[in-house]
N, C-alpha and C. Protein backbone atom coordinates (compact mmCIF):
# COMPACT_ATOMS: atom_id res chain seq x y z
N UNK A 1 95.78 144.70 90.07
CA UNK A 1 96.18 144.01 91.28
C UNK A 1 96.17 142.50 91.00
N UNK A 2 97.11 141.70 91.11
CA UNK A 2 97.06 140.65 90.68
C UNK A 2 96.58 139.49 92.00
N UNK A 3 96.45 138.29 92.09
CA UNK A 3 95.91 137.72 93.23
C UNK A 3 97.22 137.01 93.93
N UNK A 4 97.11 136.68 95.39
CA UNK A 4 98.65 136.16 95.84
C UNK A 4 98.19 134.42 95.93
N UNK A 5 99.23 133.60 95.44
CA UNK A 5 98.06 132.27 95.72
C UNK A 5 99.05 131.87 97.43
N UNK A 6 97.97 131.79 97.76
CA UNK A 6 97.87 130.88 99.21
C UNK A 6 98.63 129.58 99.30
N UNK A 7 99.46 129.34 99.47
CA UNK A 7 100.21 128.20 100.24
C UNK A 7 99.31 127.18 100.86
N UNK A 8 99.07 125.81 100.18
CA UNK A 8 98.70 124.65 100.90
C UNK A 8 98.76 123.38 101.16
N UNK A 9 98.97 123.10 101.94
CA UNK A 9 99.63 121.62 101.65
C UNK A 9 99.11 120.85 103.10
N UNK A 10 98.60 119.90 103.02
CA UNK A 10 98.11 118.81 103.89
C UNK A 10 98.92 117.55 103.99
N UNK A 11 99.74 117.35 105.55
CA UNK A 11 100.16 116.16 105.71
C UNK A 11 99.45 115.59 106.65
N UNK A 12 99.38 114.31 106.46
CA UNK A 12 97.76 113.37 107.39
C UNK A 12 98.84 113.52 109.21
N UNK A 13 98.14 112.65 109.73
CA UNK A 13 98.91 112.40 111.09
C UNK A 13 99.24 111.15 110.83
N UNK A 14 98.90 110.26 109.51
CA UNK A 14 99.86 108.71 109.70
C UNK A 14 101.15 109.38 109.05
N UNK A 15 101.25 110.02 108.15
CA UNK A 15 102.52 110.76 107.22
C UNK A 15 103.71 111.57 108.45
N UNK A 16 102.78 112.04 109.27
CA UNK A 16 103.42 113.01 110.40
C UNK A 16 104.11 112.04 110.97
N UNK A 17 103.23 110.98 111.80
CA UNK A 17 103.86 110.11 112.31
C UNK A 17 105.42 108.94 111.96
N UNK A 18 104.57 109.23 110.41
CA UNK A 18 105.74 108.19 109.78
C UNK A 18 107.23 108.93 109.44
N UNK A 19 106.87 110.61 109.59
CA UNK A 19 107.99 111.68 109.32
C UNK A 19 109.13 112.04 110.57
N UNK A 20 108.42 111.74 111.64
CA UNK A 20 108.65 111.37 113.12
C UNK A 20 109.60 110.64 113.15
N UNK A 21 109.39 109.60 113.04
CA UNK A 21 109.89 108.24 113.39
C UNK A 21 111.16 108.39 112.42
N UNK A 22 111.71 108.63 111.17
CA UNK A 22 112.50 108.40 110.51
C UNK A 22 113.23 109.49 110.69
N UNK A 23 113.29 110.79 111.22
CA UNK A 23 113.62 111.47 112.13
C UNK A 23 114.74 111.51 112.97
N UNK A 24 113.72 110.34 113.81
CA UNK A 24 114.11 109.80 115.36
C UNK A 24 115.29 108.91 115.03
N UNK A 25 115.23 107.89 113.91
CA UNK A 25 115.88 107.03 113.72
C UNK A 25 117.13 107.67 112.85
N UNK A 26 117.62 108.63 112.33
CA UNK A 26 118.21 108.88 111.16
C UNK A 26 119.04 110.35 112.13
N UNK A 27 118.39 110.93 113.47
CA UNK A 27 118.93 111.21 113.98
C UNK A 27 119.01 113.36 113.05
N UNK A 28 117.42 113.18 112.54
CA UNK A 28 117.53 114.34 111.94
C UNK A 28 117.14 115.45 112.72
N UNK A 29 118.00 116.84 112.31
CA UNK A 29 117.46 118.00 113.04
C UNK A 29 116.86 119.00 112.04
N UNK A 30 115.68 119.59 112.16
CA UNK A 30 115.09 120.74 110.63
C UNK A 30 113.72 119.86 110.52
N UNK A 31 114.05 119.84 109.19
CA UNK A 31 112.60 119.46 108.61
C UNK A 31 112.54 118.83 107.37
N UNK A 32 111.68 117.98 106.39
CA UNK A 32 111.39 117.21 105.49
C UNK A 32 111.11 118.57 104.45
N UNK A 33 111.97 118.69 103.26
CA UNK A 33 112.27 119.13 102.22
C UNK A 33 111.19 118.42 101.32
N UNK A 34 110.06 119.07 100.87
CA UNK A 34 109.65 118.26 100.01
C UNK A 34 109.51 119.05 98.52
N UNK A 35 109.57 118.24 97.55
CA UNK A 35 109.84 119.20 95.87
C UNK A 35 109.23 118.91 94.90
N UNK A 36 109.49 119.31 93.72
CA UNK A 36 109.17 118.61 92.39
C UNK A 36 110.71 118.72 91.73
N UNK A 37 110.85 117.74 90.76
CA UNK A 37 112.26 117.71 89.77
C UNK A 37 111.64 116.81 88.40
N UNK A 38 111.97 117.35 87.82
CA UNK A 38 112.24 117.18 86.04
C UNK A 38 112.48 116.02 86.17
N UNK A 39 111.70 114.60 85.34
CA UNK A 39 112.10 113.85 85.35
C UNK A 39 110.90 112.24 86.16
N UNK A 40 111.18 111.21 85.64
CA UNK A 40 110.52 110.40 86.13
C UNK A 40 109.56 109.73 84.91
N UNK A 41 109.20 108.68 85.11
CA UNK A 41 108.12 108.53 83.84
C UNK A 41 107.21 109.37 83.23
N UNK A 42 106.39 110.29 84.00
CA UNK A 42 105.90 111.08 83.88
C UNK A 42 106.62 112.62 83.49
N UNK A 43 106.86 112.73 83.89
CA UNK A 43 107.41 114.02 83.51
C UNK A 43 108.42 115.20 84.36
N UNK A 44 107.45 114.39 85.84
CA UNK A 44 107.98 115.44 87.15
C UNK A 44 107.97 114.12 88.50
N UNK A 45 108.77 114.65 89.11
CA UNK A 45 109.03 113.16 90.03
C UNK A 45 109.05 114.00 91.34
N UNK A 46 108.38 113.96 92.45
CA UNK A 46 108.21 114.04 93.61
C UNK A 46 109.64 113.84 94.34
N UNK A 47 110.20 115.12 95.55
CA UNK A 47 111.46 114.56 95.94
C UNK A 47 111.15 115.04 97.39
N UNK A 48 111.83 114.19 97.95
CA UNK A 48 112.04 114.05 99.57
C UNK A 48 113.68 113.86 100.35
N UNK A 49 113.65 114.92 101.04
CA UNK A 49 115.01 114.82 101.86
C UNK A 49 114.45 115.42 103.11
N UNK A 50 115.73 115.08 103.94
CA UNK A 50 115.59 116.05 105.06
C UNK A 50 116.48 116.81 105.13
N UNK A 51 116.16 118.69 105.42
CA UNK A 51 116.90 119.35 105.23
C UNK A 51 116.89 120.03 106.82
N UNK A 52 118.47 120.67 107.00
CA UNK A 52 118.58 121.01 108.45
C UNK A 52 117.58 122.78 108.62
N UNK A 53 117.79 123.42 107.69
CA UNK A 53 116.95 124.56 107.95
C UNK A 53 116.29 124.52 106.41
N UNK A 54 115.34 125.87 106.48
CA UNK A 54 114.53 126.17 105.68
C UNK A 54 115.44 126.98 104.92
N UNK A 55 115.59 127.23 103.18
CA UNK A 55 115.79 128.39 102.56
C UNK A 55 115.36 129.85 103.28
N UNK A 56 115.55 130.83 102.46
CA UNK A 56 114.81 132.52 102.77
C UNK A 56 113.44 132.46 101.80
N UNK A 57 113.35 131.68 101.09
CA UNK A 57 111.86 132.16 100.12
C UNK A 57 111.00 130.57 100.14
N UNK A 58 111.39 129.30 101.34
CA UNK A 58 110.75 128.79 101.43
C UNK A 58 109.50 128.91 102.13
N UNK A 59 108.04 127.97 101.67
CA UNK A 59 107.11 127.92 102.27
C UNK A 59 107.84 127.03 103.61
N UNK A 60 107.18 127.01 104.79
CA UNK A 60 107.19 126.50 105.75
C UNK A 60 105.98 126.05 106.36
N UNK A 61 105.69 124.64 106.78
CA UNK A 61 104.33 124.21 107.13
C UNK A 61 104.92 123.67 108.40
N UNK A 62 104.03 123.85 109.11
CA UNK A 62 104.01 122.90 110.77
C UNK A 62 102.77 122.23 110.86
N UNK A 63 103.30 121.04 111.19
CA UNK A 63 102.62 119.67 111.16
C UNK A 63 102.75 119.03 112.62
N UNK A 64 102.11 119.53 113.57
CA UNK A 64 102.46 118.74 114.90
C UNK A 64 104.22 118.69 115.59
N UNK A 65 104.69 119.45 115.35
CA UNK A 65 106.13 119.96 115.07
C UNK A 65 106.78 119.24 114.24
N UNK A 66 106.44 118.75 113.34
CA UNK A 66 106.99 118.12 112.03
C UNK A 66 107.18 119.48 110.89
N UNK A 67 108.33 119.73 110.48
CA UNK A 67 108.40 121.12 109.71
C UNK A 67 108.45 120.40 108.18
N UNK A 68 107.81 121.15 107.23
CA UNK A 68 108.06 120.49 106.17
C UNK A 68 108.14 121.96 105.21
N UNK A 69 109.57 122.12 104.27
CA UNK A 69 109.77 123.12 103.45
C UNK A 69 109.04 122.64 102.31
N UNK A 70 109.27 123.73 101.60
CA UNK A 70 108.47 123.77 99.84
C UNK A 70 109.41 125.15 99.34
N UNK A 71 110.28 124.98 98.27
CA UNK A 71 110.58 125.72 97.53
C UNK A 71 109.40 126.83 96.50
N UNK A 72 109.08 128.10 96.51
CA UNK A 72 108.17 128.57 95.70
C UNK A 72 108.12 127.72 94.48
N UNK A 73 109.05 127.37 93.65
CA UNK A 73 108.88 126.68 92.06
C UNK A 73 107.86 125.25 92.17
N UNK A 74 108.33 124.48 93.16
CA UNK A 74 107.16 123.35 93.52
C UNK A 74 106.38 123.83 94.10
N UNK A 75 106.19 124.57 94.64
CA UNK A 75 104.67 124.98 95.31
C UNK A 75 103.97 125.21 94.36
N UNK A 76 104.02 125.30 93.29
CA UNK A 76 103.63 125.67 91.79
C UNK A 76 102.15 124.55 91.52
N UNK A 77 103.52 123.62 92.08
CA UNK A 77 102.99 121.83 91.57
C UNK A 77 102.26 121.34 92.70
N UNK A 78 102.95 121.55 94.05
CA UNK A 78 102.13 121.01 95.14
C UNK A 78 101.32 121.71 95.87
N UNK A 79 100.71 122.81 95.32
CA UNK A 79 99.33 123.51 96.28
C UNK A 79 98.45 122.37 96.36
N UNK A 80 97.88 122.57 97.42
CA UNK A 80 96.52 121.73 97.56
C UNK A 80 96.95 120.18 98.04
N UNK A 81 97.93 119.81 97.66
CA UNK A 81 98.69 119.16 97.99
C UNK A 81 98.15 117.69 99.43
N UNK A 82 98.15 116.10 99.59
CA UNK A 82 97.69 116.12 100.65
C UNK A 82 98.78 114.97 100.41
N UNK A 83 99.97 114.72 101.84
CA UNK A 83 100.99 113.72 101.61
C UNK A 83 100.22 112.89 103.11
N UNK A 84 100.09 111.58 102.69
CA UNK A 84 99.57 110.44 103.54
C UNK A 84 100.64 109.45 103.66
N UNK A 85 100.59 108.35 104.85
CA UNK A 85 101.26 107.20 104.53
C UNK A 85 100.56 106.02 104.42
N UNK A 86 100.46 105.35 103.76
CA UNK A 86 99.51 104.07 103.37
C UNK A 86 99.87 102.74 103.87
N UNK A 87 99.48 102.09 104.47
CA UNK A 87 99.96 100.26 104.68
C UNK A 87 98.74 99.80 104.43
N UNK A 88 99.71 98.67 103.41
CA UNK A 88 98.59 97.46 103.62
C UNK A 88 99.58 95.69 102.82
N UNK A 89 98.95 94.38 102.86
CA UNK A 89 100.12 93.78 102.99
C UNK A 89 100.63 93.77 101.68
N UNK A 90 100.59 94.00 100.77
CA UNK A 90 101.66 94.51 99.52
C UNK A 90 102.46 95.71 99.37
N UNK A 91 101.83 96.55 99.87
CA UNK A 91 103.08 97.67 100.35
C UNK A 91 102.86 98.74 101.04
N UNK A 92 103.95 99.40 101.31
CA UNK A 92 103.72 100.66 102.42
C UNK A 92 104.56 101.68 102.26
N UNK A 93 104.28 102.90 102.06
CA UNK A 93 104.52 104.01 101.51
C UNK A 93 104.23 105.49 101.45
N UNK A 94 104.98 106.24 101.10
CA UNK A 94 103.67 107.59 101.35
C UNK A 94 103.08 108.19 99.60
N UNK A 95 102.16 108.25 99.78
CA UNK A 95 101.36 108.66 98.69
C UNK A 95 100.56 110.23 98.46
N UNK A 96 101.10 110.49 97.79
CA UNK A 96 100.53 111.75 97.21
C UNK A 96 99.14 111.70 96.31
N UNK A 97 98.27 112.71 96.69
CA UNK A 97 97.06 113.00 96.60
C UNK A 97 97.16 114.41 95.98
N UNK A 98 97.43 114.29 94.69
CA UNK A 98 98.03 116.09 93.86
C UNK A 98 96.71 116.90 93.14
N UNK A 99 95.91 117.17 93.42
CA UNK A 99 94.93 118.30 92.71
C UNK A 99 95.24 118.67 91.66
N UNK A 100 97.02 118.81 91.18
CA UNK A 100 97.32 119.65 90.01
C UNK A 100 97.91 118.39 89.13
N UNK A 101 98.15 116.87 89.98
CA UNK A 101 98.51 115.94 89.11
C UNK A 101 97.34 115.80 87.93
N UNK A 102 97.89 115.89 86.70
CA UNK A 102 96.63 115.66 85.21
C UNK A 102 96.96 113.89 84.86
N UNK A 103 98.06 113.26 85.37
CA UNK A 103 98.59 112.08 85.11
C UNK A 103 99.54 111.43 86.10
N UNK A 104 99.17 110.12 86.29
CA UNK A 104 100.40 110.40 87.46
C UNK A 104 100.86 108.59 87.02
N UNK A 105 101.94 108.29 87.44
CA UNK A 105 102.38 107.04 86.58
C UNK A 105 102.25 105.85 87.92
N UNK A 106 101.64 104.47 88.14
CA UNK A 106 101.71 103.44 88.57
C UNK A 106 102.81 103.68 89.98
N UNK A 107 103.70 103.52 89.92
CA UNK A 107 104.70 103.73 91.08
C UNK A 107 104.39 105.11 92.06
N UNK A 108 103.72 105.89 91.54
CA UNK A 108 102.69 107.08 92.61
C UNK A 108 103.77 107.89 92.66
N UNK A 109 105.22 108.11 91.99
CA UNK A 109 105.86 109.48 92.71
C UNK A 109 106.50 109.92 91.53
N UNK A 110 105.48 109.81 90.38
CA UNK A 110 106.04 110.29 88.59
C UNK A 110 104.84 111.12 88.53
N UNK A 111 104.51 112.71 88.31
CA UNK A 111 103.45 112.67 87.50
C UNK A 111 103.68 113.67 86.42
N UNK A 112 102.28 113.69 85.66
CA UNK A 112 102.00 115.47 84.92
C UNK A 112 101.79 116.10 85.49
N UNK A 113 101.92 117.37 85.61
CA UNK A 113 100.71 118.77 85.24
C UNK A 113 100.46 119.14 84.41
């Protein structure tokens, strides 16, 4: 019997909020697509869109009705997963907090596993 891994992923309520708002402004309907792709200084580069529905074999998370997909292949990369948004006066952004990142490069959206 092999084990099933559990789906997890943590978005803060400043990230929610900040997922909201760009939303509102951009006039989106669905939910924030979030991934991994080949590529980046590191190796694997963090990707963000907004997509109008979910795939058939996506994870699906609800976040305060903020929907956010995950393809099974990145869920690989982003279990445990915690997406925040950060300000402060040099910059403002959302930042990933990866459990499975082993390296992650200066600009925060390159890493290893």
């Amino acid at each position: 019997m092999s084990a099933v891994l559990e789906a997890n992923l943590t978005v803060t309520p400043k990230a929610v909020a900040r997922i909201r708002e760009q939303f509102r402004k951009q006039g989106v309907v669905g939910g924030l697509r979030l991934g991994v792709l080949g590529g980046g200084c590191s190796g694997l580069s963090y990707q963000f869109k907004f997509d109008p529905r979910p795939r058939p074999t996506d994870h699906v998370f609800d976040f305060d009705d903020v929907k956010v997909f995950v393809d099974p292949k990145s869920m690989l990369y982003l279990n445990g997963m915690t997406l925040d948004y950060k300000e402060s006066l040099l910059q403002s952004g959302f930042a990933f907090e990866n459990p499975n990142a082993q390296k992650a490069c200066g600009c925060g959206t390159s890493f290893t596993a």
